[in-house]
PDB file of N, CA and C in Angstrom:
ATOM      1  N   UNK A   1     108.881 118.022  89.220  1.00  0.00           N
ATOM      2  CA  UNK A   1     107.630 117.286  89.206  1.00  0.00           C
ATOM      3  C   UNK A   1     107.569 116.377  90.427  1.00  0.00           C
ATOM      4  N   UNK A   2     106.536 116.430  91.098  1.00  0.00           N
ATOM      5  CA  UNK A   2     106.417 115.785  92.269  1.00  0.00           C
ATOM      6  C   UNK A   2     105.220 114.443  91.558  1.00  0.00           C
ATOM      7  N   UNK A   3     106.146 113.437  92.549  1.00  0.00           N
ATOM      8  CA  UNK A   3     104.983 112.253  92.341  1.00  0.00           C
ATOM      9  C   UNK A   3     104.340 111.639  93.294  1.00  0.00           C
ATOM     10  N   UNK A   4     102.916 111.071  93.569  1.00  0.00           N
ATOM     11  CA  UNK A   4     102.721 110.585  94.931  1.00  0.00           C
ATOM     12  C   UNK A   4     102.423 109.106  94.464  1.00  0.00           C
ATOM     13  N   UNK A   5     102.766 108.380  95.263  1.00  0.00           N
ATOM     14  CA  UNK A   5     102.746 107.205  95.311  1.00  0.00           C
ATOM     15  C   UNK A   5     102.115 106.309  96.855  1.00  0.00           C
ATOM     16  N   UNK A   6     100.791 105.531  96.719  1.00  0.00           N
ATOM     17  CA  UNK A   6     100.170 104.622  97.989  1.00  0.00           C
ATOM     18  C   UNK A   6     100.512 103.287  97.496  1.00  0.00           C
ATOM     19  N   UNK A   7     100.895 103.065  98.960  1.00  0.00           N
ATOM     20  CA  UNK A   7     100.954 101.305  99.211  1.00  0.00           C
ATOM     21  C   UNK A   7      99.411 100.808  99.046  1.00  0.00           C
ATOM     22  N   UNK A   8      99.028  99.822  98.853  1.00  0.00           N
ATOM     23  CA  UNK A   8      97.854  99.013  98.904  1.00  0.00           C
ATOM     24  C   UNK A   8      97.937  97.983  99.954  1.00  0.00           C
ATOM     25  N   UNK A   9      97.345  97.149 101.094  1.00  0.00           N
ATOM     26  CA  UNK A   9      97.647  96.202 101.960  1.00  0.00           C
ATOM     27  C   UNK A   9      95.992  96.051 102.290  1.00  0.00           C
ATOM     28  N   UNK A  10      96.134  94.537 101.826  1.00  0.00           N
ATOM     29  CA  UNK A  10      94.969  93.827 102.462  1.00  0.00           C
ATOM     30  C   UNK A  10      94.815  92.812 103.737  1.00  0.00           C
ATOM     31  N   UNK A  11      94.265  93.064 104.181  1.00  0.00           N
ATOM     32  CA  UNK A  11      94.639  91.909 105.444  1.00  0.00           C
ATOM     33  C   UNK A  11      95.940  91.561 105.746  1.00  0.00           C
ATOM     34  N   UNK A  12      97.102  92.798 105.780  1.00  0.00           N
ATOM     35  CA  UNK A  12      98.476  93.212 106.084  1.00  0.00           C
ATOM     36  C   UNK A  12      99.261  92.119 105.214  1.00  0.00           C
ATOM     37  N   UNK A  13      98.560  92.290 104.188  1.00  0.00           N
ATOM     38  CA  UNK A  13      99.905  91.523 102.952  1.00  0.00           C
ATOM     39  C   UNK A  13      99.755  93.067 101.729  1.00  0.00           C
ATOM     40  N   UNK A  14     100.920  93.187 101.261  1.00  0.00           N
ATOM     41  CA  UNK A  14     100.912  94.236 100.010  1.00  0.00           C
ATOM     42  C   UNK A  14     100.350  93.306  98.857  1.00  0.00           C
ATOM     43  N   UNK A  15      99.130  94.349  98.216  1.00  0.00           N
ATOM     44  CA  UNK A  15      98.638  93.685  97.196  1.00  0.00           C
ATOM     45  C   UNK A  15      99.190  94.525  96.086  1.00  0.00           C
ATOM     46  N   UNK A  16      99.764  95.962  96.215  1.00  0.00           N
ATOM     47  CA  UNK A  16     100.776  96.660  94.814  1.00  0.00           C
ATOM     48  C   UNK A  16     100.503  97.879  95.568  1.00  0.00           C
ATOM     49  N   UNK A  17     101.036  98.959  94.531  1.00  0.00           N
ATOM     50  CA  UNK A  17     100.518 100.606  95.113  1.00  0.00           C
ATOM     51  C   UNK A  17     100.700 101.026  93.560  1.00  0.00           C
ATOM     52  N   UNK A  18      99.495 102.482  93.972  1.00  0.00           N
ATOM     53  CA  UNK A  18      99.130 103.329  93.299  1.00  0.00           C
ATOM     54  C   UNK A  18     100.101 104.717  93.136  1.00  0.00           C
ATOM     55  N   UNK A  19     100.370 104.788  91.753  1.00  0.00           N
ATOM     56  CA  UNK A  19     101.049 106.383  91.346  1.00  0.00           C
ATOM     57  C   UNK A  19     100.534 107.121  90.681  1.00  0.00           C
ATOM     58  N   UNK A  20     100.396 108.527  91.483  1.00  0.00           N
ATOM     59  CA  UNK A  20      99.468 109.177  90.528  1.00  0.00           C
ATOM     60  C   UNK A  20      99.814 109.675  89.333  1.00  0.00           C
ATOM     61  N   UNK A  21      99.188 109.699  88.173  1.00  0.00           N
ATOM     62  CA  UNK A  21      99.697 109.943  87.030  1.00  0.00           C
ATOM     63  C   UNK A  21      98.687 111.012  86.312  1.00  0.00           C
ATOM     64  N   UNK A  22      98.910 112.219  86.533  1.00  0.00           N
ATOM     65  CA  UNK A  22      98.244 113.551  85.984  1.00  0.00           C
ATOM     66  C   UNK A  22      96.466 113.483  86.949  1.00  0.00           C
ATOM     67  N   UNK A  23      95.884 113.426  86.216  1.00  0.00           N
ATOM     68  CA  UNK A  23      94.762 113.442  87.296  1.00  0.00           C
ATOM     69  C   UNK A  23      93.998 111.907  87.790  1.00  0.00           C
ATOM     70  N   UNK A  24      95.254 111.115  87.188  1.00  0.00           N
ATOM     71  CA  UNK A  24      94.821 109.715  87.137  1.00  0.00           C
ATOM     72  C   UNK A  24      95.098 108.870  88.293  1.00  0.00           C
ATOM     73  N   UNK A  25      95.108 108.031  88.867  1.00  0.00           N
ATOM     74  CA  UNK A  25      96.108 106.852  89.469  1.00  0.00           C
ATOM     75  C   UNK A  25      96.279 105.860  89.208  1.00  0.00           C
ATOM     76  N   UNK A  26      97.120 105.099  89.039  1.00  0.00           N
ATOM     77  CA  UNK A  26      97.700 103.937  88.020  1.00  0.00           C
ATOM     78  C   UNK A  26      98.308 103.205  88.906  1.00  0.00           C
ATOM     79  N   UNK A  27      97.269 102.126  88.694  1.00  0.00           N
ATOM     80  CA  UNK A  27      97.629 100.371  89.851  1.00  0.00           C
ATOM     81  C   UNK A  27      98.592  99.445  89.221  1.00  0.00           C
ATOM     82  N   UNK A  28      99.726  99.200  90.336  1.00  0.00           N
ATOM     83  CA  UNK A  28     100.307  98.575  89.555  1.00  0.00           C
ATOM     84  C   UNK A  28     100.895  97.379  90.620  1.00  0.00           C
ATOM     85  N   UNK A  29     100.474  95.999  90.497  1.00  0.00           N
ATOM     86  CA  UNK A  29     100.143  95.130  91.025  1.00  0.00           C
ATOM     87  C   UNK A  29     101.411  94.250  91.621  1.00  0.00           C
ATOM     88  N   UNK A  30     100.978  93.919  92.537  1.00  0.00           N
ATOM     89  CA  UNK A  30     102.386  92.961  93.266  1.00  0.00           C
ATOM     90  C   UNK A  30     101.664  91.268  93.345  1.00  0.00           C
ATOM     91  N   UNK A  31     100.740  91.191  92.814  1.00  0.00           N
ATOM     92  CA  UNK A  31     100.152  89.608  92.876  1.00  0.00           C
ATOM     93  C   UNK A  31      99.657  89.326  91.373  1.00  0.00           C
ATOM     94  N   UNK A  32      99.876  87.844  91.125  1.00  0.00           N
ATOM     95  CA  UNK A  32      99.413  87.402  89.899  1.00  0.00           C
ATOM     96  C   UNK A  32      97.711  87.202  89.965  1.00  0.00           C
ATOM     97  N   UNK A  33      97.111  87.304  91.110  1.00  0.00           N
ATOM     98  CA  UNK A  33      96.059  87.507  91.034  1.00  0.00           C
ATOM     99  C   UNK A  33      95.138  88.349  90.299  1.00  0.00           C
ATOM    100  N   UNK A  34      95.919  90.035  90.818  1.00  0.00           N
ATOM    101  CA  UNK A  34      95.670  91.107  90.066  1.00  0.00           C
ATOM    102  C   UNK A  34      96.067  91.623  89.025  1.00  0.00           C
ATOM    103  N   UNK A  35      96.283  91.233  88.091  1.00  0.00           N
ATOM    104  CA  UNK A  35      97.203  90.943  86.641  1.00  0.00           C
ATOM    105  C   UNK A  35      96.048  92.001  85.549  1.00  0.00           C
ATOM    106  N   UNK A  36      94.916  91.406  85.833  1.00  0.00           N
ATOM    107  CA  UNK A  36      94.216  92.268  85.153  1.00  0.00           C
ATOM    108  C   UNK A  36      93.791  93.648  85.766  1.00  0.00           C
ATOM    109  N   UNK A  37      94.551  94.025  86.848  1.00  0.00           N
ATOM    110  CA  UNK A  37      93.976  94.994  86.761  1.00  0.00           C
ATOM    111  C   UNK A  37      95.428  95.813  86.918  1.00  0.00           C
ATOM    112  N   UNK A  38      96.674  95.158  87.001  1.00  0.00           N
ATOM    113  CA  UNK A  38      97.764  96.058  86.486  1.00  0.00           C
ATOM    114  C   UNK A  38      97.824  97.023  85.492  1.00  0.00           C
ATOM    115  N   UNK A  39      98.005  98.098  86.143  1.00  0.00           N
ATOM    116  CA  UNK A  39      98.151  99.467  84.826  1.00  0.00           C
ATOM    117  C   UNK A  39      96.993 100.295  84.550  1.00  0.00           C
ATOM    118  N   UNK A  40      96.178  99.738  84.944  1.00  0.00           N
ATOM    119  CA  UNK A  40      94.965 100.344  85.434  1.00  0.00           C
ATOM    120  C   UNK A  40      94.691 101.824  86.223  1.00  0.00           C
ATOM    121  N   UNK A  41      94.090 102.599  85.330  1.00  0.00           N
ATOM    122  CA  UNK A  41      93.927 104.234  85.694  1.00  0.00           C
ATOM    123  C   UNK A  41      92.351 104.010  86.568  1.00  0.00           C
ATOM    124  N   UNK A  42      92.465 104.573  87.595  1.00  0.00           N
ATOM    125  CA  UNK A  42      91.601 104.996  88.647  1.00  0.00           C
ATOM    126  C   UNK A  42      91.044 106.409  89.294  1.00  0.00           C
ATOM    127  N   UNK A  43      90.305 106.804  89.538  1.00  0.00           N
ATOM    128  CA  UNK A  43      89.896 108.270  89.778  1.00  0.00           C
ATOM    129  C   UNK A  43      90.661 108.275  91.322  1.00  0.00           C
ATOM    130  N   UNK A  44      90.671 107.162  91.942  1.00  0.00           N
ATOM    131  CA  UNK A  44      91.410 107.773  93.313  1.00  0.00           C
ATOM    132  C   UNK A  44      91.919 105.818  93.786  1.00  0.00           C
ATOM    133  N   UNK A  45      93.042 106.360  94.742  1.00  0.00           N
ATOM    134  CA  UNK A  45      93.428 105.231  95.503  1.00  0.00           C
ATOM    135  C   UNK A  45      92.342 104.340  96.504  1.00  0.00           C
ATOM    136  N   UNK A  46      91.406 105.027  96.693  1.00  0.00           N
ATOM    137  CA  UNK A  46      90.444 104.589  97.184  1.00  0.00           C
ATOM    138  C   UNK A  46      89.566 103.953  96.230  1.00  0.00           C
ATOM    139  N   UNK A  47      88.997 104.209  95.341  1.00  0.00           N
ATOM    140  CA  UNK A  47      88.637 103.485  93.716  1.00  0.00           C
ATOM    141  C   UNK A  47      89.545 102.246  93.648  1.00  0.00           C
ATOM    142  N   UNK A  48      90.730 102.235  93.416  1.00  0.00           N
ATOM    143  CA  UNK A  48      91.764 101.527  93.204  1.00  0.00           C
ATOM    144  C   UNK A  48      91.609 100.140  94.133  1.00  0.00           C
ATOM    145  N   UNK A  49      91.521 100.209  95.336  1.00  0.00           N
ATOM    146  CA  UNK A  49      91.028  99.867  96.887  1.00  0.00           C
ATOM    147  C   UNK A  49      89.947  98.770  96.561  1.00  0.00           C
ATOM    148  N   UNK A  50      88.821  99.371  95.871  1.00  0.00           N
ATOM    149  CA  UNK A  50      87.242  98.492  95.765  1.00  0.00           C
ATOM    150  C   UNK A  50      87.409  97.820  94.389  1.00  0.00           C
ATOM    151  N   UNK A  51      88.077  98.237  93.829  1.00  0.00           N
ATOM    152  CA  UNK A  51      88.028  96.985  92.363  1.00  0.00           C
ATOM    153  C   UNK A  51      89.264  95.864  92.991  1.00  0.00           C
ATOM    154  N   UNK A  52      90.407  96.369  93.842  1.00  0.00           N
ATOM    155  CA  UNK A  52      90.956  95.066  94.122  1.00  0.00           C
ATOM    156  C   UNK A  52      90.528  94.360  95.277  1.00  0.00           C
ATOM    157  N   UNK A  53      89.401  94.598  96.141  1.00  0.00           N
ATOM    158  CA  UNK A  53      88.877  93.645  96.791  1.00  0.00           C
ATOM    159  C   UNK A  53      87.422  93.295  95.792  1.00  0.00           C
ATOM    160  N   UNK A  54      86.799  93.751  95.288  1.00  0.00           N
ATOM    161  CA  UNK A  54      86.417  92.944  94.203  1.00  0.00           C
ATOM    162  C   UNK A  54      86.902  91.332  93.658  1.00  0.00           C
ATOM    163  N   UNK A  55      87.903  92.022  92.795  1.00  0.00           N
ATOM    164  CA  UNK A  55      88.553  91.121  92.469  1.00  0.00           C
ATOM    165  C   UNK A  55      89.455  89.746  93.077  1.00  0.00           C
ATOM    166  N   UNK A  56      89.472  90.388  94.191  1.00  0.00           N
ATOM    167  CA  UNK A  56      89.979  89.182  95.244  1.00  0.00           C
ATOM    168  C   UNK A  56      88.810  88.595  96.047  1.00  0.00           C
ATOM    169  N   UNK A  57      87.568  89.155  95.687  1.00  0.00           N
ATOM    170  CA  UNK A  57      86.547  87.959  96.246  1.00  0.00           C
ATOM    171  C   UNK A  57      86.221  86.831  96.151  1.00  0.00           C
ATOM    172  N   UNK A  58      86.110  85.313  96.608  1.00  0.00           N
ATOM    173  CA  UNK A  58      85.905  84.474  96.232  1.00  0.00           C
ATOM    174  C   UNK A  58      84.558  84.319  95.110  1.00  0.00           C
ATOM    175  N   UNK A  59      84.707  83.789  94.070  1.00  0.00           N
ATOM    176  CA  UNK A  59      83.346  83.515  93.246  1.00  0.00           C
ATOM    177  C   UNK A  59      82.755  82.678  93.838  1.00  0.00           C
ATOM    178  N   UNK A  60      81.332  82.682  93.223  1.00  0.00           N
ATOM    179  CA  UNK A  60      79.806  82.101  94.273  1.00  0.00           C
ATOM    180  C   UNK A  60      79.707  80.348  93.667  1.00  0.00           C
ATOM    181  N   UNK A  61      80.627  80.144  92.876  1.00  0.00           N
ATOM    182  CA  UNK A  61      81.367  78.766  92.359  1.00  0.00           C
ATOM    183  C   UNK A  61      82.539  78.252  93.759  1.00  0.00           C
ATOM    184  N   UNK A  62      83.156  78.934  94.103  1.00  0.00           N
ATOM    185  CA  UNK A  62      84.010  79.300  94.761  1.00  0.00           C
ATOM    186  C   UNK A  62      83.629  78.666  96.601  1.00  0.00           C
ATOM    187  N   UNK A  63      82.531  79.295  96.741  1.00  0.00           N
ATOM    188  CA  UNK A  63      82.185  79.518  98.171  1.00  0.00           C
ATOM    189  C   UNK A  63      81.263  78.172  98.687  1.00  0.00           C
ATOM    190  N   UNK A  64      81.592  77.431 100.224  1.00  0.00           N
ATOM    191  CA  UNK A  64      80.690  75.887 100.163  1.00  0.00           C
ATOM    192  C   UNK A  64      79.369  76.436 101.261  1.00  0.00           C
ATOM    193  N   UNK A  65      78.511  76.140 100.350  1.00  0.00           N
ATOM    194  CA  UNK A  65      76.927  76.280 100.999  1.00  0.00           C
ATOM    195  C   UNK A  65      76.562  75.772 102.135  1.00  0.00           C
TER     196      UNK A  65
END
């Protein structure tokens, strides 16, 4: 059984990597940031990609006007 496995890197820090798991890919996180989205099945590493910059966006609470 072969497995593939991607690094994730945002602005050249590792944010976790993806293993594919049957037709799935499964995030599995290197920051307490992304906690919720550890373990998390994705249609592709690229999917995987846009929910964790999502999630690492500042909220509009967050941001000074």
């Amino acid at each position: 059984m072969t497995s593939l496995a991607f690094a994730i890197e945002l602005q050249s820090r590792s944010v976790g990597f993806v293993v594919r798991d049957g037709k799935r890919n499964r995030f599995q996180s290197a920051l307490h940031d992304l906690s919720r989205l550890n373990g998390r099945s994705f249609r592709s590493p690229q999917d995987a990609e846009k929910a964790i910059r999502r999630r690492l966006q500042p909220k509009k609470s967050e941001t000074i006007a």
